[in-house]
N, C-alpha and C. Protein backbone atom coordinates (compact mmCIF):
# COMPACT_ATOMS: atom_id res chain seq x y z
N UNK A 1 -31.90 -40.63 -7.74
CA UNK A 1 -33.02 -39.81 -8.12
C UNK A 1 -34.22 -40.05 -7.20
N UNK A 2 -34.36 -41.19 -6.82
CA UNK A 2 -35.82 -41.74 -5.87
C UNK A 2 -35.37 -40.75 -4.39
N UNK A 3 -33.65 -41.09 -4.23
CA UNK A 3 -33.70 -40.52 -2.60
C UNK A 3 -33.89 -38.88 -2.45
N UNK A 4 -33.65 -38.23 -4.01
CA UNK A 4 -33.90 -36.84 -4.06
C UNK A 4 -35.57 -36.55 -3.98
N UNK A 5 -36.28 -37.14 -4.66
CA UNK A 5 -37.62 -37.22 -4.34
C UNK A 5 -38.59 -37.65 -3.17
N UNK A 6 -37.95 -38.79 -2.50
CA UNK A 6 -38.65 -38.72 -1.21
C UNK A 6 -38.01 -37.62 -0.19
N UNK A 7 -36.83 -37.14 -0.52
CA UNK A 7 -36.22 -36.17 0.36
C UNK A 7 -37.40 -34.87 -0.21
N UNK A 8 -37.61 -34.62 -1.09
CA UNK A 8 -38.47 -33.37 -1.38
C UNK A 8 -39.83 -33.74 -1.01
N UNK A 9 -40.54 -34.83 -0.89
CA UNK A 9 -42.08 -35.25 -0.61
C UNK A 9 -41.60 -35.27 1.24
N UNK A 10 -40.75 -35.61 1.95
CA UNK A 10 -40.73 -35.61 3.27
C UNK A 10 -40.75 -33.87 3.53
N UNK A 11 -39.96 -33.16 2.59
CA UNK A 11 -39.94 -31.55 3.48
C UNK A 11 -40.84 -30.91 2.22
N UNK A 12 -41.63 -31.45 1.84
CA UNK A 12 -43.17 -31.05 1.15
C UNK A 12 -44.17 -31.31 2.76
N UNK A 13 -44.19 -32.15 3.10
CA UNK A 13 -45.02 -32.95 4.18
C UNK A 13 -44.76 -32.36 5.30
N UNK A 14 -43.66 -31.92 5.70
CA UNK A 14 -43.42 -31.11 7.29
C UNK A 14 -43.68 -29.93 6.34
N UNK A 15 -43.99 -29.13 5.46
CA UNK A 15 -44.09 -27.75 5.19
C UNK A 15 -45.67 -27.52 5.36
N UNK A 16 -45.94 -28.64 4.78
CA UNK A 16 -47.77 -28.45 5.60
C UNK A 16 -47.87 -28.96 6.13
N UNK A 17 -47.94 -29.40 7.28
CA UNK A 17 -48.21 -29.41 8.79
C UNK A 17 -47.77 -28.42 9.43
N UNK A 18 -46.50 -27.90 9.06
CA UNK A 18 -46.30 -26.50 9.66
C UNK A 18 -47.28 -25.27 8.95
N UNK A 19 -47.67 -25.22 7.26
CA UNK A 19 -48.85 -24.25 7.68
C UNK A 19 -50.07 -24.77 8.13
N UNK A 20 -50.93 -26.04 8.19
CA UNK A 20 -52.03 -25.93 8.66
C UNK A 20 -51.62 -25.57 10.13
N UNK A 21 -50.83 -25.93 11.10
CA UNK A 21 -50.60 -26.08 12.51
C UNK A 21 -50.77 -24.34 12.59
N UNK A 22 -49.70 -23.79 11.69
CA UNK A 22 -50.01 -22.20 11.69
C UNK A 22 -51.49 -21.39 11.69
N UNK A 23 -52.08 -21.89 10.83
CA UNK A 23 -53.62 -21.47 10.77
C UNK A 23 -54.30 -21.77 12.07
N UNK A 24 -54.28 -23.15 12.50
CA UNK A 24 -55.14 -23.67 13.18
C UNK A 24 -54.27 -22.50 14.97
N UNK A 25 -53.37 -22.13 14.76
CA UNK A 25 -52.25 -21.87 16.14
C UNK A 25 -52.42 -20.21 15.91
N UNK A 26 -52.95 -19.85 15.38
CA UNK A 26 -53.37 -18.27 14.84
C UNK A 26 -54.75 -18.06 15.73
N UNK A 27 -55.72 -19.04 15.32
CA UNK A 27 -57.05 -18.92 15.59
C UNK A 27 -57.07 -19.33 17.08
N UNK A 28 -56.45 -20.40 17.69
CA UNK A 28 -56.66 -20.96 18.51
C UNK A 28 -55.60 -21.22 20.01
N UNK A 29 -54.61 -20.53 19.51
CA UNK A 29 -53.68 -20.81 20.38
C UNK A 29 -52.68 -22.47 20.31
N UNK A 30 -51.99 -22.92 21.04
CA UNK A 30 -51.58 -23.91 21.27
C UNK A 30 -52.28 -24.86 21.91
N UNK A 31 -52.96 -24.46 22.59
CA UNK A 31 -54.04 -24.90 23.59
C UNK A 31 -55.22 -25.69 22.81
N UNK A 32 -55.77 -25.15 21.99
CA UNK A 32 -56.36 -25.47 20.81
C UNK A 32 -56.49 -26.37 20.21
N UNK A 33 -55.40 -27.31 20.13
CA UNK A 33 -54.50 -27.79 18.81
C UNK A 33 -54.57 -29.07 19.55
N UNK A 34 -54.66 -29.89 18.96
CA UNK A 34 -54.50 -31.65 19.29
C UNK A 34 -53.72 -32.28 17.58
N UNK A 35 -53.10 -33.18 18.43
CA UNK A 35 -52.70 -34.01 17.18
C UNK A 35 -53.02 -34.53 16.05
N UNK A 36 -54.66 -35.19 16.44
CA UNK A 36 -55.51 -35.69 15.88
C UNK A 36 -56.39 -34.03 15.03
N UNK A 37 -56.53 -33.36 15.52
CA UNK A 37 -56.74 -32.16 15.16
C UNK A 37 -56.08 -31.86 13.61
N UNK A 38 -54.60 -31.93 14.28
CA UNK A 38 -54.07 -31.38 13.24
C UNK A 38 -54.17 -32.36 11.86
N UNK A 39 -54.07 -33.11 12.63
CA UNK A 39 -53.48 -34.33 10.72
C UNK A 39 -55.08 -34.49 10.64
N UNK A 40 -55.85 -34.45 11.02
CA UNK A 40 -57.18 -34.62 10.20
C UNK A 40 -57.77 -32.56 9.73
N UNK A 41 -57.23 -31.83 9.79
CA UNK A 41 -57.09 -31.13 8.77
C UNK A 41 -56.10 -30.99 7.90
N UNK A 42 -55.06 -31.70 7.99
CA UNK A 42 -53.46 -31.91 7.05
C UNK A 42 -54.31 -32.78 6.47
N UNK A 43 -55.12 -33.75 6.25
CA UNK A 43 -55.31 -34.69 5.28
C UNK A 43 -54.50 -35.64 5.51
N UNK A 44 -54.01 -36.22 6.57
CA UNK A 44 -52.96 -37.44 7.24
C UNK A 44 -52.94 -37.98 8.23
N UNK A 45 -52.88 -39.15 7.83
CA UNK A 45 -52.81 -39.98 9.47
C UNK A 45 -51.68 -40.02 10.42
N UNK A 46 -52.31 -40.09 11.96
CA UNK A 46 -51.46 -39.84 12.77
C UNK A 46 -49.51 -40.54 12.89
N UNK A 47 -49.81 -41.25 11.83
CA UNK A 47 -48.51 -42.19 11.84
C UNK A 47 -47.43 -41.37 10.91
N UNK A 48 -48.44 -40.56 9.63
CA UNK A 48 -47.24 -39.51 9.14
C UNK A 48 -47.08 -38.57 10.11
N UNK A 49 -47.55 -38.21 10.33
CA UNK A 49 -47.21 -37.29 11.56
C UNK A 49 -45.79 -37.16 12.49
N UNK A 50 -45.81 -38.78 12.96
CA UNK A 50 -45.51 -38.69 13.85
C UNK A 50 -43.68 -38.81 13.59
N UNK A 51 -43.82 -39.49 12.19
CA UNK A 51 -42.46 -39.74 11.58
C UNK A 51 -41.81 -38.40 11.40
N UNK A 52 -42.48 -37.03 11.34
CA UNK A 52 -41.36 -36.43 11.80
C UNK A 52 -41.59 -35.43 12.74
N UNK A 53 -42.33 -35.37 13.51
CA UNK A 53 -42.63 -34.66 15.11
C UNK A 53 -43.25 -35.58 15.77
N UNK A 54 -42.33 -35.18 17.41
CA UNK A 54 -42.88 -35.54 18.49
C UNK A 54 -44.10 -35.52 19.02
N UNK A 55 -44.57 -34.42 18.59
CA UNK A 55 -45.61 -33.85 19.42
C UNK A 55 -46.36 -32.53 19.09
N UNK A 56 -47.06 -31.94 18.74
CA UNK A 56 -47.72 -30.61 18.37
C UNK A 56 -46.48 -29.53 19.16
N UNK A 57 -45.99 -29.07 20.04
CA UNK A 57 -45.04 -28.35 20.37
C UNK A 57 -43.81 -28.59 19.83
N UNK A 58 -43.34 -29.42 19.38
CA UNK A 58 -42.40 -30.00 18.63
C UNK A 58 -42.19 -29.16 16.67
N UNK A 59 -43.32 -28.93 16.81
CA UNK A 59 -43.80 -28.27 15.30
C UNK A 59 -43.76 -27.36 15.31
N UNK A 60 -44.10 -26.48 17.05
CA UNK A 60 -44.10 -25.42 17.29
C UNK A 60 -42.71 -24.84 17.18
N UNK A 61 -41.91 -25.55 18.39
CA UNK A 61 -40.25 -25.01 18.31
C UNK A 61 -39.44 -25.34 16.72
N UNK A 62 -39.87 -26.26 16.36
CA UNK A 62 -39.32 -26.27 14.76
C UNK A 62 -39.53 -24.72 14.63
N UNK A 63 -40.73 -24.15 13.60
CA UNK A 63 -41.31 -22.95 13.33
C UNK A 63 -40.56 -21.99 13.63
N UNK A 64 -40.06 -21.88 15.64
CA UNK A 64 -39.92 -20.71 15.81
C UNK A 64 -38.50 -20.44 15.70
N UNK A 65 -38.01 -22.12 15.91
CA UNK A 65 -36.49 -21.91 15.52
C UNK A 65 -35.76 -22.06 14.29
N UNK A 66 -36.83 -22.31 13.33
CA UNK A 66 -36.55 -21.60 11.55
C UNK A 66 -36.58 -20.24 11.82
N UNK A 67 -37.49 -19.57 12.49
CA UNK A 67 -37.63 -18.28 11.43
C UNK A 67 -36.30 -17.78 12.81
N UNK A 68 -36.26 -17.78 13.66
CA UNK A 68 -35.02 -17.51 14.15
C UNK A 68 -33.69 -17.48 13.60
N UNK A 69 -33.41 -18.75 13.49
CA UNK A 69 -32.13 -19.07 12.64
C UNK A 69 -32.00 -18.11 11.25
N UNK A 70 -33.07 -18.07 10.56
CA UNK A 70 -33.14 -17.19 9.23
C UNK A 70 -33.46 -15.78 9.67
N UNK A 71 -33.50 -15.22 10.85
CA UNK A 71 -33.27 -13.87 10.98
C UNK A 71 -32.30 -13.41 11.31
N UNK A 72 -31.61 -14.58 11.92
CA UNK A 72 -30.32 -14.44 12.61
C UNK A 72 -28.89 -14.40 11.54
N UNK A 73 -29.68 -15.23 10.64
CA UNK A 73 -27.86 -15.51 9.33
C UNK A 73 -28.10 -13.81 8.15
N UNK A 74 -29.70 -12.97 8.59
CA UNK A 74 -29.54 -11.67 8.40
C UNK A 74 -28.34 -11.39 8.57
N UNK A 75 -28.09 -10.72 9.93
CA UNK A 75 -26.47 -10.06 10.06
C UNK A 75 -25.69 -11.23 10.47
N UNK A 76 -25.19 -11.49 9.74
CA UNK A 76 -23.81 -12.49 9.48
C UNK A 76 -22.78 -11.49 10.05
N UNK A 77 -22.46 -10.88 9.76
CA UNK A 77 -21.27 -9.91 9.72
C UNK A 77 -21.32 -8.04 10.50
N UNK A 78 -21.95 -8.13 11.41
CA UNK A 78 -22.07 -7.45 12.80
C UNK A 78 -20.48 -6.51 12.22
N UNK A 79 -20.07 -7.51 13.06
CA UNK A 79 -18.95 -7.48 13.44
C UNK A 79 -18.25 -6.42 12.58
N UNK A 80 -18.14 -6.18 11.18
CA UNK A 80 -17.40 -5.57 10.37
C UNK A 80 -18.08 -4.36 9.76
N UNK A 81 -19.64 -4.15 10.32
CA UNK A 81 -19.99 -2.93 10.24
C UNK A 81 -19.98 -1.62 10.48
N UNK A 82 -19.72 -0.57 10.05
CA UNK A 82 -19.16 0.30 10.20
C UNK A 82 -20.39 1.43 11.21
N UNK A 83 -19.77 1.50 12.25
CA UNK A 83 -20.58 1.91 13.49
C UNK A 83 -20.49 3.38 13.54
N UNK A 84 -19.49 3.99 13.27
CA UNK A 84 -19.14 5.37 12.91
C UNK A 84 -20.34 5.96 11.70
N UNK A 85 -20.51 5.32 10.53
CA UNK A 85 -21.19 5.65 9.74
C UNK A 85 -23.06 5.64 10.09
N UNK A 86 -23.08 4.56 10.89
CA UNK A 86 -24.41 4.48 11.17
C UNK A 86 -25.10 5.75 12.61
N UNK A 87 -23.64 6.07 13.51
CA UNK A 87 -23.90 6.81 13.86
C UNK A 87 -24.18 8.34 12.82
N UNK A 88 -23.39 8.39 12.10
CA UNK A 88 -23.65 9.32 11.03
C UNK A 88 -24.96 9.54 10.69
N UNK A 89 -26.02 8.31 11.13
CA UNK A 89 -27.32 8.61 9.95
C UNK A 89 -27.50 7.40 8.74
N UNK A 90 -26.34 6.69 8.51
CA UNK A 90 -26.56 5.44 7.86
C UNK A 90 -27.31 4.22 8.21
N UNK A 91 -27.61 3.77 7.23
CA UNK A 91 -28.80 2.54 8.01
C UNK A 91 -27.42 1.05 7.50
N UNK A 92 -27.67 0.13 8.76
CA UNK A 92 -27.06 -1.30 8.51
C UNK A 92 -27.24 -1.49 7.21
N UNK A 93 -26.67 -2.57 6.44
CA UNK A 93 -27.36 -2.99 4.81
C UNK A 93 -28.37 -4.16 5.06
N UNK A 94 -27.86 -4.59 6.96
CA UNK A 94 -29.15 -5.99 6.80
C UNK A 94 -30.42 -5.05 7.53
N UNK A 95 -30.50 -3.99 7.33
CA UNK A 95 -31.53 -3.56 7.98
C UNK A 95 -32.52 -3.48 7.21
N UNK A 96 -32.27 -3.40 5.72
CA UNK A 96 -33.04 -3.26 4.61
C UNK A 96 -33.84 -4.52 4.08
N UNK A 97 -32.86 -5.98 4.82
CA UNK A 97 -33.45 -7.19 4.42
C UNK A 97 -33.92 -7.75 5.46
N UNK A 98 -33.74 -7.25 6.65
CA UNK A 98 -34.77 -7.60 8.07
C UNK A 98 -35.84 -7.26 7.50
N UNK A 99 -36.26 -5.71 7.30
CA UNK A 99 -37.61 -5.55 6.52
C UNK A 99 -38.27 -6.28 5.84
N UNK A 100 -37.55 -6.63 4.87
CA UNK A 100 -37.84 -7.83 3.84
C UNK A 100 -38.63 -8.97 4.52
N UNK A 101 -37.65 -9.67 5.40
CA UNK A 101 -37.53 -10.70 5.83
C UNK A 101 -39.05 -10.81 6.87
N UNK A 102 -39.54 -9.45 7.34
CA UNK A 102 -40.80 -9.22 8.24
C UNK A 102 -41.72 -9.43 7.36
N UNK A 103 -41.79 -8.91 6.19
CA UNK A 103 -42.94 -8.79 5.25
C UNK A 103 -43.16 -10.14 4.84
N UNK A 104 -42.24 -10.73 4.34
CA UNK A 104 -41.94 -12.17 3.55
C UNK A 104 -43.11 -12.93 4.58
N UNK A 105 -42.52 -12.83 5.79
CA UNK A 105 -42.89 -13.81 7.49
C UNK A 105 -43.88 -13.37 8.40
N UNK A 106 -44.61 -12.54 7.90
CA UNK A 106 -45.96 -11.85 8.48
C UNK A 106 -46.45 -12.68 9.08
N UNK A 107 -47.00 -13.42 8.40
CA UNK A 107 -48.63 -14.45 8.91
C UNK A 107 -47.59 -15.33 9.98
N UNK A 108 -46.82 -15.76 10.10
CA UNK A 108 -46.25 -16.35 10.77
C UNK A 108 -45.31 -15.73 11.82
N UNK A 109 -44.88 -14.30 12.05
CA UNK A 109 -44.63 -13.57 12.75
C UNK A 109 -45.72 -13.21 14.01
N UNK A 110 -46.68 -12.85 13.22
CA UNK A 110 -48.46 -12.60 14.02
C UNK A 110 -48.28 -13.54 14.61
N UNK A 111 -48.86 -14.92 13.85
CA UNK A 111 -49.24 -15.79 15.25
C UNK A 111 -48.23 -16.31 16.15
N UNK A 112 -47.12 -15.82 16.05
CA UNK A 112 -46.33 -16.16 17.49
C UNK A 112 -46.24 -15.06 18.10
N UNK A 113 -46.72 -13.95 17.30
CA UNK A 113 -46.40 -12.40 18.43
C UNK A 113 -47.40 -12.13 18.69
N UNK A 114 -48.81 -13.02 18.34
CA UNK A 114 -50.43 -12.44 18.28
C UNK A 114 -50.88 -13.04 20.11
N UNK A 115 -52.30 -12.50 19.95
CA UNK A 115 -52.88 -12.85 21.20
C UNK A 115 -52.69 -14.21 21.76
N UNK A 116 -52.89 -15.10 20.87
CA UNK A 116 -52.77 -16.42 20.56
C UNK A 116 -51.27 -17.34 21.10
N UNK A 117 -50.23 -16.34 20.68
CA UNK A 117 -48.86 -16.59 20.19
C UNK A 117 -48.41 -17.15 21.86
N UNK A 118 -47.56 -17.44 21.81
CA UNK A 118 -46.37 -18.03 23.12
C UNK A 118 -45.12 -16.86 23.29
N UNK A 119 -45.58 -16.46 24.87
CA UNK A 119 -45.03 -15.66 25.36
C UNK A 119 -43.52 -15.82 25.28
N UNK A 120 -43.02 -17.46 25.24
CA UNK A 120 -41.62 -17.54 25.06
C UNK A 120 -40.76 -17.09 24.19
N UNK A 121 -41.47 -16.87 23.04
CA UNK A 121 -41.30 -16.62 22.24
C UNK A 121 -40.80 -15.25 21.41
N UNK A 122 -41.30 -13.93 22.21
CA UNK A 122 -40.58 -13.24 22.71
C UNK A 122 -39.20 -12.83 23.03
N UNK A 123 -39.49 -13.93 23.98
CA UNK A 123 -38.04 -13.90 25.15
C UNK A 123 -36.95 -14.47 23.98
N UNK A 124 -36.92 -15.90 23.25
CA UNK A 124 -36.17 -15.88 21.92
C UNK A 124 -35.98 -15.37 21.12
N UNK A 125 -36.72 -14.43 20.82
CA UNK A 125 -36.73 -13.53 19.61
C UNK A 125 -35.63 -12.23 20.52
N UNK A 126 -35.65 -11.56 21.31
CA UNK A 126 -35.19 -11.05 22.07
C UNK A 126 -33.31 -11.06 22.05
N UNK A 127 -33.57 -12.55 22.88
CA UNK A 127 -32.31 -13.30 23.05
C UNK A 127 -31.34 -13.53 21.74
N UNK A 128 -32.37 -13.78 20.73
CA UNK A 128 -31.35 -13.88 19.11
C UNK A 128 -30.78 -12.54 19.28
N UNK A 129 -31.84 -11.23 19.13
CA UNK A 129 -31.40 -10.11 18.86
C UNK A 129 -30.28 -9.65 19.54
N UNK A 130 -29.84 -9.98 20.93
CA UNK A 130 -29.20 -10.04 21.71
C UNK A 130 -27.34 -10.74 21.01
N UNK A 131 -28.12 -11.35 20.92
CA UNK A 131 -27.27 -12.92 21.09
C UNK A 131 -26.21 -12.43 19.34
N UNK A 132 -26.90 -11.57 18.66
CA UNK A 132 -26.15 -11.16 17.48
C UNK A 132 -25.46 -9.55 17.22
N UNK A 133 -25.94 -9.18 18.45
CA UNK A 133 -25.74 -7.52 18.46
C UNK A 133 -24.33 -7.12 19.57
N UNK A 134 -24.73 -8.28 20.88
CA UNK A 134 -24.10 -7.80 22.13
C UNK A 134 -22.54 -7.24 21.90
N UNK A 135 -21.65 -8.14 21.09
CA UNK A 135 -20.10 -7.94 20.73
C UNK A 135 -19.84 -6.71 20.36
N UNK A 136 -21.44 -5.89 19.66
CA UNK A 136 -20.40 -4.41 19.44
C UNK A 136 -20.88 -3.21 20.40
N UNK A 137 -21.86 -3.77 20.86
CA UNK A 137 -22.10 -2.86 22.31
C UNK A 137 -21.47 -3.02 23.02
N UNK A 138 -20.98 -4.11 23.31
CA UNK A 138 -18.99 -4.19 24.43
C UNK A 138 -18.20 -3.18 23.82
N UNK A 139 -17.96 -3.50 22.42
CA UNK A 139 -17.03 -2.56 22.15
C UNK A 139 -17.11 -0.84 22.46
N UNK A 140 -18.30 -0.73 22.09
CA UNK A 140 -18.71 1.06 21.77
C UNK A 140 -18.76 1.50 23.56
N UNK A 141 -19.53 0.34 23.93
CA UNK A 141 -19.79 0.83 26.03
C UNK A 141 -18.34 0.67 26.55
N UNK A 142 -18.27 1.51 28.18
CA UNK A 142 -17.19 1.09 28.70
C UNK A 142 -17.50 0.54 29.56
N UNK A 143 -18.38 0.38 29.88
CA UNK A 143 -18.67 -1.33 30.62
C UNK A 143 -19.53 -1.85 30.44
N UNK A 144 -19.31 -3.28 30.59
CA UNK A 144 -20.14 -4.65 29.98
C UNK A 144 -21.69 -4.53 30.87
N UNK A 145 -21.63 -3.45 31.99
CA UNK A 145 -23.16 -3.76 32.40
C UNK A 145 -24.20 -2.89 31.52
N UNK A 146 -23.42 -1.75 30.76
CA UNK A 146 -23.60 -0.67 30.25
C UNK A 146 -24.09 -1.18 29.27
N UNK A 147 -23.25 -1.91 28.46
CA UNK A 147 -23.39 -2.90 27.37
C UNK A 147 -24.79 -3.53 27.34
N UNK A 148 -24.54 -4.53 28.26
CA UNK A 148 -25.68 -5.53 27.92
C UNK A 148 -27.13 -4.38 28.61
N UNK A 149 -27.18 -3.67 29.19
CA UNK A 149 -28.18 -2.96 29.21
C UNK A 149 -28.99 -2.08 28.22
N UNK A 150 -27.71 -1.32 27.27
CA UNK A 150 -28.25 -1.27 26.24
C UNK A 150 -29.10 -1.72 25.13
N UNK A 151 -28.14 -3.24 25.01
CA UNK A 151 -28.65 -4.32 24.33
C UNK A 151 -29.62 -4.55 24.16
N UNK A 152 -29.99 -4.90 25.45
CA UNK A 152 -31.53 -5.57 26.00
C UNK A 152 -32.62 -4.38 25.79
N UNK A 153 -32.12 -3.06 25.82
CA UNK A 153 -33.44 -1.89 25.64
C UNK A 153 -33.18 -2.06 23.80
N UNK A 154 -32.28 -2.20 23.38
CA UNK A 154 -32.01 -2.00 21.84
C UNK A 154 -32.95 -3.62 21.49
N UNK A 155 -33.08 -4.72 21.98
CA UNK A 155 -33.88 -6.06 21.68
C UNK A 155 -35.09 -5.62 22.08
N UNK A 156 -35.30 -4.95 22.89
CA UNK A 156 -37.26 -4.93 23.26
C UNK A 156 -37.51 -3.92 22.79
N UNK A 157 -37.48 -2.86 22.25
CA UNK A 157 -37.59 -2.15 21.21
C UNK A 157 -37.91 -2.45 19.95
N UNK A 158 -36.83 -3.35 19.33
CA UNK A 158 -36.64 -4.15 17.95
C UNK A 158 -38.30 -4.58 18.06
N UNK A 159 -38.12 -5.24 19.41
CA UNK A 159 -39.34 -6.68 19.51
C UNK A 159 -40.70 -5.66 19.18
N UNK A 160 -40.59 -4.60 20.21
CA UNK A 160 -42.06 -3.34 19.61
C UNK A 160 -42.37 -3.12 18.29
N UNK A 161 -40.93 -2.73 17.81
CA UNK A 161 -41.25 -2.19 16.31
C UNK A 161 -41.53 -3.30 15.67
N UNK A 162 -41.31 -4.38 15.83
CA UNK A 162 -41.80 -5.72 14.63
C UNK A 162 -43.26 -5.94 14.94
N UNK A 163 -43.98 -5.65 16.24
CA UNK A 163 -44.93 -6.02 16.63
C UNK A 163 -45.95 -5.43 15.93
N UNK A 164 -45.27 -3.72 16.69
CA UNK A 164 -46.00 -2.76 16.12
C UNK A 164 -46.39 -2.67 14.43
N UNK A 165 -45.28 -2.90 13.67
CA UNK A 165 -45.32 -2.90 12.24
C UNK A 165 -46.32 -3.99 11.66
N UNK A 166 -46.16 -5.63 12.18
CA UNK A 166 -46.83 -6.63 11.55
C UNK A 166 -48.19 -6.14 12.02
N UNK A 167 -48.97 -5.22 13.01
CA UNK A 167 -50.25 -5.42 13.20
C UNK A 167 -50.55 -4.19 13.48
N UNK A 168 -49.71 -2.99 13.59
CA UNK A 168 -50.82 -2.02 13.34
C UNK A 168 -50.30 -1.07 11.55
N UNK A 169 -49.07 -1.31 11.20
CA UNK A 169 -48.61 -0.98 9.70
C UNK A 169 -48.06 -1.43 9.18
N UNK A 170 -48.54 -2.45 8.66
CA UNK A 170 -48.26 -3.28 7.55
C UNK A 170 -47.78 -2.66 6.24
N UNK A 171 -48.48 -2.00 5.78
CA UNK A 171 -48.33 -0.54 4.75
C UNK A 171 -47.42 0.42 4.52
N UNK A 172 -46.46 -0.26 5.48
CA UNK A 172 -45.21 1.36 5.60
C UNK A 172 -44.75 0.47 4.40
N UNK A 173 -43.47 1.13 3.99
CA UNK A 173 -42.63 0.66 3.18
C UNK A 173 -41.25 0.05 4.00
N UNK A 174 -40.69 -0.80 3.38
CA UNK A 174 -39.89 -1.83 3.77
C UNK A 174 -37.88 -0.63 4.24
N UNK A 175 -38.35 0.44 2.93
CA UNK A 175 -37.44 1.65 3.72
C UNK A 175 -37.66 2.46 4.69
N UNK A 176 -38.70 2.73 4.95
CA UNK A 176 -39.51 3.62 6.41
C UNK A 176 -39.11 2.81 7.39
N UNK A 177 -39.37 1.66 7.35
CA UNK A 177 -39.00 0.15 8.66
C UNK A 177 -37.38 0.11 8.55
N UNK A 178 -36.97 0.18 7.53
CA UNK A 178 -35.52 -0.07 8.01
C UNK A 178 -35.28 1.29 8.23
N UNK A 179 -35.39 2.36 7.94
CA UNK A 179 -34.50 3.68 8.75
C UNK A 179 -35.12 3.41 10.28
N UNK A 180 -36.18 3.43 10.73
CA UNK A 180 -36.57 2.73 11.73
C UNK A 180 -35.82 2.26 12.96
N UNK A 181 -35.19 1.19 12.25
CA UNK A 181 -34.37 0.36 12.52
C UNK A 181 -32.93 0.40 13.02
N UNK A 182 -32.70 1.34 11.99
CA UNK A 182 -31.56 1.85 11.66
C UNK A 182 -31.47 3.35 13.33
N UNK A 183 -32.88 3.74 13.65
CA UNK A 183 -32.55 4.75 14.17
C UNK A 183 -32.27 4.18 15.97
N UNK A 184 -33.47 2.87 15.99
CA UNK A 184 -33.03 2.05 17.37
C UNK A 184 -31.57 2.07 17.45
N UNK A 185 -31.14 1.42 16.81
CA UNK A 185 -30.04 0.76 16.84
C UNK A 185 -28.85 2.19 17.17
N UNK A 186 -29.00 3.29 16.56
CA UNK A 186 -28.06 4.30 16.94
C UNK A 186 -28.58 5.03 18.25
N UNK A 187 -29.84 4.81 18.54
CA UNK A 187 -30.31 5.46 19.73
C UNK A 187 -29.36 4.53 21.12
N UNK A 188 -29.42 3.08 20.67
CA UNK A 188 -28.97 2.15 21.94
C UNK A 188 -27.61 2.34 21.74
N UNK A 189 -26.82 2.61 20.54
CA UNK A 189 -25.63 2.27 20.52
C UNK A 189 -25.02 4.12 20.91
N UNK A 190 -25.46 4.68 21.08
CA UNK A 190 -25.11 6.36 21.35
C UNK A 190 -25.68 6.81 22.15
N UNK A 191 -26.77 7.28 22.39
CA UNK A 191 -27.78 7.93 22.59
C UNK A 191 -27.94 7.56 23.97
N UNK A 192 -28.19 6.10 24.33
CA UNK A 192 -28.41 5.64 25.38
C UNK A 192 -27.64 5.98 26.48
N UNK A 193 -25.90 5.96 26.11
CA UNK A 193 -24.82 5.67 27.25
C UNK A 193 -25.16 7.03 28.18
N UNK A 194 -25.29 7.95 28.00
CA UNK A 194 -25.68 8.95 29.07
C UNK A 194 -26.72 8.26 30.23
N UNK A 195 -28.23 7.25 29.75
CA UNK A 195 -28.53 6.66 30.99
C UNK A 195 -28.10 5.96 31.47
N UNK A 196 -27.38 4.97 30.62
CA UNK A 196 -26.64 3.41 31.07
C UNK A 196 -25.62 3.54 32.08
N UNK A 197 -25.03 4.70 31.76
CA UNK A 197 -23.37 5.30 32.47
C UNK A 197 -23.60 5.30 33.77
């Protein structure tokens, strides 16, 4: 019972430091941000700190590679979606909980996609989208340059519309964003091969 409780007070303790670091990485950039910074607005000394990050960037790639990983176990199952239908006009079913998943992750979407945010960051967000889509754009393209070209206009697209949505419409509805979504995704996977070809 004690090791279940310090296990919940240790990921109580990295959950704030990851939001003050968020607040303080919103306003200020990375640049901004000092160690001592941070844990003297966390209310902690540098020694908790340090027990479970390296370093203020360390907190950072944590962050970006949570909300990664949890956008990514979205489409689990690519693979078995029915591509015929979506060309039809159907929307994915994880397209409905990507939405979700934007709204849920706003404030923390912003400041890595905000003025503030790390350009790399991007490029990962990108690369997931990539990195979970590419297998059925092989399939649908007849060639793999075709493919991954698509891809990559179907990921920086994605990357617009999330941008676009967290900061200039917040207000749409979470079905407006996924047909949205739904319409990239048939534009790159159809639509496109006439330029790609």
């Amino acid at each position: 019972m004690a090791a279940n409780r310090r296990e919940y007070n240790k990921q109580e303790t990295i959950r704030h430091i990851q939001a003050v670091f968020l607040t303080l990485y919103a306003q200020d950039g990375i640049q901004g941000i000092t160690v001592s910074r941070l844990c003297q607005a966390c209310g902690i000394a540098k020694s908790t700190f340090y027990l479970y990050f390296d370093d203020k960037f360390a907190v950072l790639d944590r962050m970006e590679q949570e909300l990664l990983s949890q956008l990514r176990d979205i489409n689990p199952h690519m693979e078995a979606s029915d591509m015929e239908a979506v060309r039809a006009g159907a929307s994915l079913p994880s397209a409905l909980a990507t939405a979700r998943f934007l709204r849920a992750h706003a404030e923390s979407l912003r400041a890595l996609l905000g003025k503030q945010g790390d350009p790399n960051f991007v490029y990962k967000l990108k690369r997931n989208i990539e990195t979970g889509f590419i297998q059925r754009f092989l399939e649908i393209y007849d060639s793999p340059h075709s493919a991954h070209l698509a891809c990559a206009v179907f990921s920086s697209s994605l990357v617009g519309l999330y941008t676009h949505f967290l900061f200039q419409l917040p207000q749409i509805s979470e079905e407006s964003l996924s047909a949205m979504l739904g319409s990239l995704l048939r534009y790159a996977m159809f639509d496109f091969r006439a330029v790609a070809d």
